[in-house]
N, C-alpha and C. Protein backbone atom coordinates (compact mmCIF):
# COMPACT_ATOMS: atom_id res chain seq x y z
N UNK A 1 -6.89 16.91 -5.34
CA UNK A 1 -6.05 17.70 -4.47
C UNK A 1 -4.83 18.14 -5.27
N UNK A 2 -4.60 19.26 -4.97
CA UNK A 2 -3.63 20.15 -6.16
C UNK A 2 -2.15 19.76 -5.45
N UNK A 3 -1.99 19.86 -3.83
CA UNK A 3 -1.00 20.39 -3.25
C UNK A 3 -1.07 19.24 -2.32
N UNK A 4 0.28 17.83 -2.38
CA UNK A 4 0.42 16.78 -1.79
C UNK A 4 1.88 17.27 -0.79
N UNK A 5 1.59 16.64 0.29
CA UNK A 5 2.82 17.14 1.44
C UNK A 5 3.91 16.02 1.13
N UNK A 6 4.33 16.00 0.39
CA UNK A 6 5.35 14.63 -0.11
C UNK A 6 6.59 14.90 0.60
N UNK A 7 7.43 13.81 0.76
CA UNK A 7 7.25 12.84 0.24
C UNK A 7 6.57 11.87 1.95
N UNK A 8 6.08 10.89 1.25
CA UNK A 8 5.47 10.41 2.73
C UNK A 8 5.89 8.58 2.73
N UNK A 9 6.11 8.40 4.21
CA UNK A 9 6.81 7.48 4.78
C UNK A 9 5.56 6.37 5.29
N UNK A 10 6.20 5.15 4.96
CA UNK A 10 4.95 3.97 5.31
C UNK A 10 6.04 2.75 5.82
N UNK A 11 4.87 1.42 5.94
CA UNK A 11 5.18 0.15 5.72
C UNK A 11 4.13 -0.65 6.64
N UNK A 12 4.65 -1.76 6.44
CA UNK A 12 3.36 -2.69 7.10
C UNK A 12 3.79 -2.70 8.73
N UNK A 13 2.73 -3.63 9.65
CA UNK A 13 2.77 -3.32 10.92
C UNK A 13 3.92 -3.99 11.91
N UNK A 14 4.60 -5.09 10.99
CA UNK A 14 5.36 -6.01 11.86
C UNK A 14 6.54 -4.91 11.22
N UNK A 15 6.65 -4.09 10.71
CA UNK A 15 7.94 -3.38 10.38
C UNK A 15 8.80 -3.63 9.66
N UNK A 16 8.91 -4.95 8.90
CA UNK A 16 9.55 -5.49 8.15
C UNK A 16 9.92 -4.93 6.90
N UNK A 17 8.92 -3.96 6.22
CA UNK A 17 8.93 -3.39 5.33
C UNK A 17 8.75 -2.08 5.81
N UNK A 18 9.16 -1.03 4.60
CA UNK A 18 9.38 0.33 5.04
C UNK A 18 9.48 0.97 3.53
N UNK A 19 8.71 2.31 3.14
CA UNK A 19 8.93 2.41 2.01
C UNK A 19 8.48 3.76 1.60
N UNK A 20 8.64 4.91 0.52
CA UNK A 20 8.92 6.42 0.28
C UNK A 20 8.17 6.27 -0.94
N UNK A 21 7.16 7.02 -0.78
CA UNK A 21 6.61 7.69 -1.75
C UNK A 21 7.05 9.37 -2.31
N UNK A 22 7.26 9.30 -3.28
CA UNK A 22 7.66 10.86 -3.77
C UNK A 22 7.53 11.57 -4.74
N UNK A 23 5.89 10.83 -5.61
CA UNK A 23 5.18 11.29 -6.49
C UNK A 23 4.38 11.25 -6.11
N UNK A 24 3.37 12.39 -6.42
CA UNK A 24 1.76 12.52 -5.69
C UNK A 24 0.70 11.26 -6.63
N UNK A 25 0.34 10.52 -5.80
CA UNK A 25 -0.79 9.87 -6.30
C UNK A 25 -1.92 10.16 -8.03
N UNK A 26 -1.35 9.05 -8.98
CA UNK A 26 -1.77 9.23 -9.98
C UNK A 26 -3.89 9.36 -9.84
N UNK A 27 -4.08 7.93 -8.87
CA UNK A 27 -5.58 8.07 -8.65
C UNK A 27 -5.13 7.07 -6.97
N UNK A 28 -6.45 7.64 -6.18
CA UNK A 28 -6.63 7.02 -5.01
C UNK A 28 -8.16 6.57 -5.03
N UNK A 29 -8.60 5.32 -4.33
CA UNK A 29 -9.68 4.63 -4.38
C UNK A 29 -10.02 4.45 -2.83
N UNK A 30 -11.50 3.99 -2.93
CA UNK A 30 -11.97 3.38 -1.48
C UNK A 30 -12.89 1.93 -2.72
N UNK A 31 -12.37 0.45 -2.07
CA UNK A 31 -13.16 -0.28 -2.52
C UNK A 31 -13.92 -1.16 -1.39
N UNK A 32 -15.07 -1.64 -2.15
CA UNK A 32 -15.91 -2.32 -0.77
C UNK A 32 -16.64 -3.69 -1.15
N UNK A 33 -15.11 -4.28 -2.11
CA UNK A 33 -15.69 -5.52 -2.49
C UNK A 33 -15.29 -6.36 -1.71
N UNK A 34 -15.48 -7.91 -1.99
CA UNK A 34 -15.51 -8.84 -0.56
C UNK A 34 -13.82 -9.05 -0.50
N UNK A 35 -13.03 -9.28 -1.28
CA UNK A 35 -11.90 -9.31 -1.05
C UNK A 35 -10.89 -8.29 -0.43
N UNK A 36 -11.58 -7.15 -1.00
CA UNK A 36 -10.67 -6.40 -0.57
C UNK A 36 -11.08 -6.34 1.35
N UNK A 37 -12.44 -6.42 1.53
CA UNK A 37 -12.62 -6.76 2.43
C UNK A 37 -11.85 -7.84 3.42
N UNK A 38 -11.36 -8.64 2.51
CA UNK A 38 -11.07 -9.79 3.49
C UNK A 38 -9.09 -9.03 3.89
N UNK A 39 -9.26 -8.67 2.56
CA UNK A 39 -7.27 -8.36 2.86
C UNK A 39 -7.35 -6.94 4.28
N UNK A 40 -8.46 -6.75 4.04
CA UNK A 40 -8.26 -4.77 5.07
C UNK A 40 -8.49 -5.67 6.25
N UNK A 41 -9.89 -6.49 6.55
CA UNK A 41 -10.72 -6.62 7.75
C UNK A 41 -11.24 -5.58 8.01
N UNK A 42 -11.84 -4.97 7.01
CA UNK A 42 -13.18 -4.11 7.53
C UNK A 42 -13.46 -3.93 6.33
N UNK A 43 -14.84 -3.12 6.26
CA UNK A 43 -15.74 -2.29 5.28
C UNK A 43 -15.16 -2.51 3.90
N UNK A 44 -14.24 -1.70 3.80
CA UNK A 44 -13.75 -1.14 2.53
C UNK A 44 -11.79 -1.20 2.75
N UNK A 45 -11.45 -1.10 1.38
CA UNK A 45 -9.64 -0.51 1.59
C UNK A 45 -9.29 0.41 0.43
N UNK A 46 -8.47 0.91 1.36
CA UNK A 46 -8.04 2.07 0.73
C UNK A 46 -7.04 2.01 -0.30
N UNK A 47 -6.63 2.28 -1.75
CA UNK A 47 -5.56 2.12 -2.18
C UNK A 47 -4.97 3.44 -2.77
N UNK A 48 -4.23 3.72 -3.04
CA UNK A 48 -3.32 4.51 -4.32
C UNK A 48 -2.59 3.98 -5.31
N UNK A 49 -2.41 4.76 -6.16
CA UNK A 49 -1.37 4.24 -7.34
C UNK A 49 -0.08 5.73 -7.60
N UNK A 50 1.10 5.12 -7.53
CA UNK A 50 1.83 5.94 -7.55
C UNK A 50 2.86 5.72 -8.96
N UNK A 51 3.48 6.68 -9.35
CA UNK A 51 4.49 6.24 -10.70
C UNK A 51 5.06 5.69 -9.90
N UNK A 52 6.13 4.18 -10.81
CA UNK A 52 7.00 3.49 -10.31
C UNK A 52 8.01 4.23 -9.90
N UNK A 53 8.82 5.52 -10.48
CA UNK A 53 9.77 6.15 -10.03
C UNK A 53 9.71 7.00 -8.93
N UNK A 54 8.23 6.89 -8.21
CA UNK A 54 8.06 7.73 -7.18
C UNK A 54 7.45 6.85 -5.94
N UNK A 55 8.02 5.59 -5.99
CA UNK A 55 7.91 4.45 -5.12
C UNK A 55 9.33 4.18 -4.86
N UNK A 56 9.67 3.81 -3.17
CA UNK A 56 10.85 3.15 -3.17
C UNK A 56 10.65 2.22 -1.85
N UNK A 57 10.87 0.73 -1.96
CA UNK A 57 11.51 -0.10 -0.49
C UNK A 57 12.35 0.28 -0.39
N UNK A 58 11.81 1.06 1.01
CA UNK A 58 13.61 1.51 1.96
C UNK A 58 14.12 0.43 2.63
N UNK A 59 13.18 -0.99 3.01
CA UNK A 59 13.69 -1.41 4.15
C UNK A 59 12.74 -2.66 4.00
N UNK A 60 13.75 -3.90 4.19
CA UNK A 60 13.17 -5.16 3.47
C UNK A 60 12.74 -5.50 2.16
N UNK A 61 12.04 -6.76 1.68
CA UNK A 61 11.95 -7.11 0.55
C UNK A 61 10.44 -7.31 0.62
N UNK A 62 9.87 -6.68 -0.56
CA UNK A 62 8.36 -7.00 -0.33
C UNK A 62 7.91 -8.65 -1.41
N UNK A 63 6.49 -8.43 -1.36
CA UNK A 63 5.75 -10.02 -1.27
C UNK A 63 5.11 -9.89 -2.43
N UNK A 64 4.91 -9.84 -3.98
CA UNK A 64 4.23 -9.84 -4.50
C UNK A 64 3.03 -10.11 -4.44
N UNK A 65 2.15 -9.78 -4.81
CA UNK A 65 0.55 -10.26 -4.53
C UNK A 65 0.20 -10.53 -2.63
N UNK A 66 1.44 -10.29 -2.05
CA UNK A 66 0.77 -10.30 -0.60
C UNK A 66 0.11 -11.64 -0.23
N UNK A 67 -0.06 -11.46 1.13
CA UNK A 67 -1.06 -12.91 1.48
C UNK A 67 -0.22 -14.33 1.26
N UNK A 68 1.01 -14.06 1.63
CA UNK A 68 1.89 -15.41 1.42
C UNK A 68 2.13 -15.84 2.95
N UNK A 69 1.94 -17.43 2.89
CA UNK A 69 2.26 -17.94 4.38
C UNK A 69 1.40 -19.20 4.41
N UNK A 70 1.90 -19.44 5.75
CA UNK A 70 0.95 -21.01 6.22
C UNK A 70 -0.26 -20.52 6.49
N UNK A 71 -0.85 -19.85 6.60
CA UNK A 71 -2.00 -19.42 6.77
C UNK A 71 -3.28 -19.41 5.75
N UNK A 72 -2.63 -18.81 4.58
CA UNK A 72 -2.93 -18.30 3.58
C UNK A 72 -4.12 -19.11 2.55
N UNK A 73 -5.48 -18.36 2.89
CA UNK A 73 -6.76 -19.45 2.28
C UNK A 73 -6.45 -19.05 0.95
C-alpha cells in the first residue's frame, strides 16, 4: 500500500495504554502459530512493525514482552 492515512491512534482494551503511530508500517504480518494464537485467542494475530521514531506511548507505561501478572502460564 503506497498511501497510509497516518497518523493512527491505538492501545489496549482496559485503556491503560494509549499510543501514535506516525510512520507507515515498515512490514505487516498475519501469523497462525500456536502462540501467537494463545496471546490473540483466535486463529491467527495480526502484527506491524513501525520505525522507533514513528511510535509513541501517549498514555501509560507499557509491559515489555507483555503477558505479565498472576495469571501468567
Amino acid at each position: 500500500m503506497s498511501e497510509w492515512k497516518l497518523p493512527w491512534e491505538g492501545g489496549c482494551l482496559c485503556g491503560r495504554i494509549r499510543f501514535r503511530i506516525t510512520a507507515p508500517p515498515l512490514l505487516t504480518m498475519a501469523c497462525h502459530c500456536s502462540g501467537c494464537q494463545k496471546l490473540s485467542a483466535s486463529a491467527y494475530s495480526l502484527t506491524i512493525a513501525v520505525p522507533s521514531q514513528g511510535f509513541a506511548v501517549t498514555r501509560g507505561e507499557p509491559v515489555a514482552g507483555g503477558l505479565h501478572g498472576p495469571h501468567r502460564q
